[in-house]
Protein backbone atom coordinates (compact mmCIF):
# COMPACT_ATOMS: atom_id res chain seq x y z
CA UNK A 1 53.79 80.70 66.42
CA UNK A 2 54.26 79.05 70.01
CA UNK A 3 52.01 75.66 70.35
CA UNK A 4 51.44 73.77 74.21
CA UNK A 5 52.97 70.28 73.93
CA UNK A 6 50.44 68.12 75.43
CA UNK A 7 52.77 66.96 77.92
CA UNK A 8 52.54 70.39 79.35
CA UNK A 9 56.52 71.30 79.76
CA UNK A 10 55.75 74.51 77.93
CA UNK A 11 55.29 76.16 74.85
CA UNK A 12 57.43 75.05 71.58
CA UNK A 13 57.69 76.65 68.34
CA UNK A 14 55.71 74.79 65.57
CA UNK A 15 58.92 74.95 63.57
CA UNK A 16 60.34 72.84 66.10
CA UNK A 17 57.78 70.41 65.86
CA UNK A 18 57.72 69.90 62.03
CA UNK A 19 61.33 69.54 62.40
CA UNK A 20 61.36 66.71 64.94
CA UNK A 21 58.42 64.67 63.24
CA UNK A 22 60.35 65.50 59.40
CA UNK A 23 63.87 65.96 60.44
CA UNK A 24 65.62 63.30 62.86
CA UNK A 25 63.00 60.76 62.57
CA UNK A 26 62.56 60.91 58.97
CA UNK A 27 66.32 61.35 58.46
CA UNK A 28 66.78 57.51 59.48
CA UNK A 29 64.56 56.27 56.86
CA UNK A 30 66.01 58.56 54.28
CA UNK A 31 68.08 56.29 51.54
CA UNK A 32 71.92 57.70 51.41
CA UNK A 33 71.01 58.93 48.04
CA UNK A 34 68.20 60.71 49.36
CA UNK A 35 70.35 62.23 52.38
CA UNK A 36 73.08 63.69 49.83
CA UNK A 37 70.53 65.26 48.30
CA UNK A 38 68.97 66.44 51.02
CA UNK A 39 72.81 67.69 52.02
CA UNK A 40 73.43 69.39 49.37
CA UNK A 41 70.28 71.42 49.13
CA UNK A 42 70.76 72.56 52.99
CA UNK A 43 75.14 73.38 52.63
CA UNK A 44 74.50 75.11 49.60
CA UNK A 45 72.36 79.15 48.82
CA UNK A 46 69.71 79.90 46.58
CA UNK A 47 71.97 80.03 43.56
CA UNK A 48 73.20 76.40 43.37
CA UNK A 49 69.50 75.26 44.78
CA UNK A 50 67.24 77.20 42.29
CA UNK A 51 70.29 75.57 38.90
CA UNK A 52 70.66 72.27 40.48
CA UNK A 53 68.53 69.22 38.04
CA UNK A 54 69.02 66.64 39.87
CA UNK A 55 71.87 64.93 42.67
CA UNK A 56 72.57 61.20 42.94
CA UNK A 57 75.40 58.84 43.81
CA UNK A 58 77.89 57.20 42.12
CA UNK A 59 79.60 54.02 43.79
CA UNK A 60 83.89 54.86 43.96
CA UNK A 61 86.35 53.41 41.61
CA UNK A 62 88.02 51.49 44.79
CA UNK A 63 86.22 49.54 47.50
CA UNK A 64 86.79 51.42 50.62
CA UNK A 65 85.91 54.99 49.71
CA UNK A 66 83.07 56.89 50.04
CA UNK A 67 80.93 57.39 47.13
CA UNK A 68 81.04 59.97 44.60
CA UNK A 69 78.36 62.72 44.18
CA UNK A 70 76.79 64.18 41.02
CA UNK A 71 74.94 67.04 41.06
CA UNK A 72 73.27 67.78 37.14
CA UNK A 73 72.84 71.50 36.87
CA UNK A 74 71.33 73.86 34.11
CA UNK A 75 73.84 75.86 32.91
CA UNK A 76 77.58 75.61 31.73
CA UNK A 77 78.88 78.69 32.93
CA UNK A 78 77.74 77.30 36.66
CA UNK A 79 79.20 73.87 36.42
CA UNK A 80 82.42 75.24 35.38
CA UNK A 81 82.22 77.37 38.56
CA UNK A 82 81.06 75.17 40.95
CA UNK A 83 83.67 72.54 39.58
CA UNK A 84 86.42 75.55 40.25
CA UNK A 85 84.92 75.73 43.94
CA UNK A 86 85.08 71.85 44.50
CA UNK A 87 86.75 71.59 47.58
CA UNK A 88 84.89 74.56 48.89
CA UNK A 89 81.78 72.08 48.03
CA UNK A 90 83.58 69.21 49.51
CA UNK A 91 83.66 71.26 52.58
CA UNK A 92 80.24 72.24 52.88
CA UNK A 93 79.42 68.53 52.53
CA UNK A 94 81.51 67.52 54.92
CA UNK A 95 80.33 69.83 57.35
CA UNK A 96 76.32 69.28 56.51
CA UNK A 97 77.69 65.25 57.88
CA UNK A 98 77.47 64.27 53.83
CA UNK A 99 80.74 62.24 53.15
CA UNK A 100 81.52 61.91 49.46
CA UNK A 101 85.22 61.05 48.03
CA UNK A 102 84.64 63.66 44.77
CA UNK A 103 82.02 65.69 43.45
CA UNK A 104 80.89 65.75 39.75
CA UNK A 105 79.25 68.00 38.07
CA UNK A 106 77.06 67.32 34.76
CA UNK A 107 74.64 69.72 32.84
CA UNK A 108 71.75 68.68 31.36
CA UNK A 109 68.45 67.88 32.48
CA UNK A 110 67.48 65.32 35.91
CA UNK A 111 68.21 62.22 35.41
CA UNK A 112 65.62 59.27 37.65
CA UNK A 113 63.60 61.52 40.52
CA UNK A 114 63.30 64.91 39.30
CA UNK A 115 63.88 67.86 41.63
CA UNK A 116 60.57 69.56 41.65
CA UNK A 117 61.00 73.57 40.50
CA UNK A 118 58.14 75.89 39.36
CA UNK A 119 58.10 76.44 36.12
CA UNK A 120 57.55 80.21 35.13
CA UNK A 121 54.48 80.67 32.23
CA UNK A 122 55.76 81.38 28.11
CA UNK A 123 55.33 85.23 27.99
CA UNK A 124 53.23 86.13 24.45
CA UNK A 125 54.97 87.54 22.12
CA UNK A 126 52.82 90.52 20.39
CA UNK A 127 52.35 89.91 16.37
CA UNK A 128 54.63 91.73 14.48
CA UNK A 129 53.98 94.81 12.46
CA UNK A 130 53.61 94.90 8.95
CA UNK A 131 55.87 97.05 7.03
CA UNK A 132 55.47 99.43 4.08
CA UNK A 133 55.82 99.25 1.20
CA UNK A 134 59.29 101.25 1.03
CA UNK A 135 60.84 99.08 3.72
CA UNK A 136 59.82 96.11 1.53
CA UNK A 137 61.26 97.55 -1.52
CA UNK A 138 64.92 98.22 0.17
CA UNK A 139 65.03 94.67 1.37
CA UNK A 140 64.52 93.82 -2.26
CA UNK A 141 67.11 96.21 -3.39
CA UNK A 142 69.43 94.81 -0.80
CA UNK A 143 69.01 91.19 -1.79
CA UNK A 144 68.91 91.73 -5.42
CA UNK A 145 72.60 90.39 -5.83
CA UNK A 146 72.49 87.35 -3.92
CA UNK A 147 72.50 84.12 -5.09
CA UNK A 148 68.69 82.23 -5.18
CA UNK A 149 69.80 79.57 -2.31
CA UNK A 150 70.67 82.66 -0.30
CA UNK A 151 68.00 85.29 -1.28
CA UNK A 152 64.83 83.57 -0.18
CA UNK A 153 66.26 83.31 3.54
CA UNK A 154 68.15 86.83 4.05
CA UNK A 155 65.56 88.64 3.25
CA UNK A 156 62.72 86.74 5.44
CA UNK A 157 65.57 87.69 8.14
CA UNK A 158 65.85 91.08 7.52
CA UNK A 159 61.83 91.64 7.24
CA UNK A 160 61.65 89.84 10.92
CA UNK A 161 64.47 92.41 11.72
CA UNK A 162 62.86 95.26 10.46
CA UNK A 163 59.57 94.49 11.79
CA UNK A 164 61.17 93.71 15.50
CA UNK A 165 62.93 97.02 15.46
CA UNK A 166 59.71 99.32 14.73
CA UNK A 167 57.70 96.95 17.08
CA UNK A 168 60.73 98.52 19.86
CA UNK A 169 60.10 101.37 18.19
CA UNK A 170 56.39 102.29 19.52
């Protein structure tokens, strides 16, 4: 969408204009923790935005350097890549104008300002069918030889299995 400027030198886009009153002028009052953040959501894609918790900085272990960055993720499995892909990271940073001596990566949940992210609603699960008789009757056969500690539990498991499996069934 194309907006007049009131100054009348001709029509800008009002992406522009959010971007000048948000970007530059806001970018000065921005805290350096605040503008790594802000640096690593824009260098980095969907993936590493939609898994990241939470990004802060750490001061270095020598006077002199710049800080370090941690970024708390979600899940394992993407720490240990992104922590394969460091310097690719470091790069990104770098060009984005974030300068950080090392980047850390954590899992677990934010830790101080939380990065806001929708949260998606519990599905119901449906009830689960009873079963007969019979089906009741072979678990009982099946457990018959266990010991008590054991018996109670294995064959609540296998009636929750059972049950599962014909509710797949319909």
């Amino acid at each position: 969408m194309l907006r007049r400027e009131a100054s009348g030198s001709g029509p800008r886009r009002a992406g522009d204009v959010i971007s000048s009153l948000f970007g530059a002028a806001a970018a000065g009052k921005l805290s350096s923790a605040q503008r790594a953040a802000r640096g690593w959501f824009s260098a980095n894609g969907d993936r590493e935005r939609a898994h990241t918790t939470g990004v802060w900085l750490r001061k270095p272990g020598r006077a002199g350097k710049d800080p370090v960055m941690v970024v708390r993720l979600d899940s394992n499995l993407l720490a240990q890549e992104l922590a394969t892909n460091k310097e690719l990271y470091l790069a990104r940073l770098a060009h984005a104008g974030v300068a950080v001596s090392d980047l850390r990566f954590e899992v677990g949940r934010a830790r101080g300002p939380e990065v806001a992210r929708e949260k998606k609603p519990k599905k119901e699960k449906p009830p689960l069918p009873d079963l007969r008789p019979a089906d009741l009757a072979r678990i009982e056969r099946a457990c018959a030889d266990l010991p008590e500690g054991l018996k109670e539990s294995v064959s609540r498991a296998m009636r929750a299995t059972m049950a599962r499996e014909k509710l797949r069934q319909k």
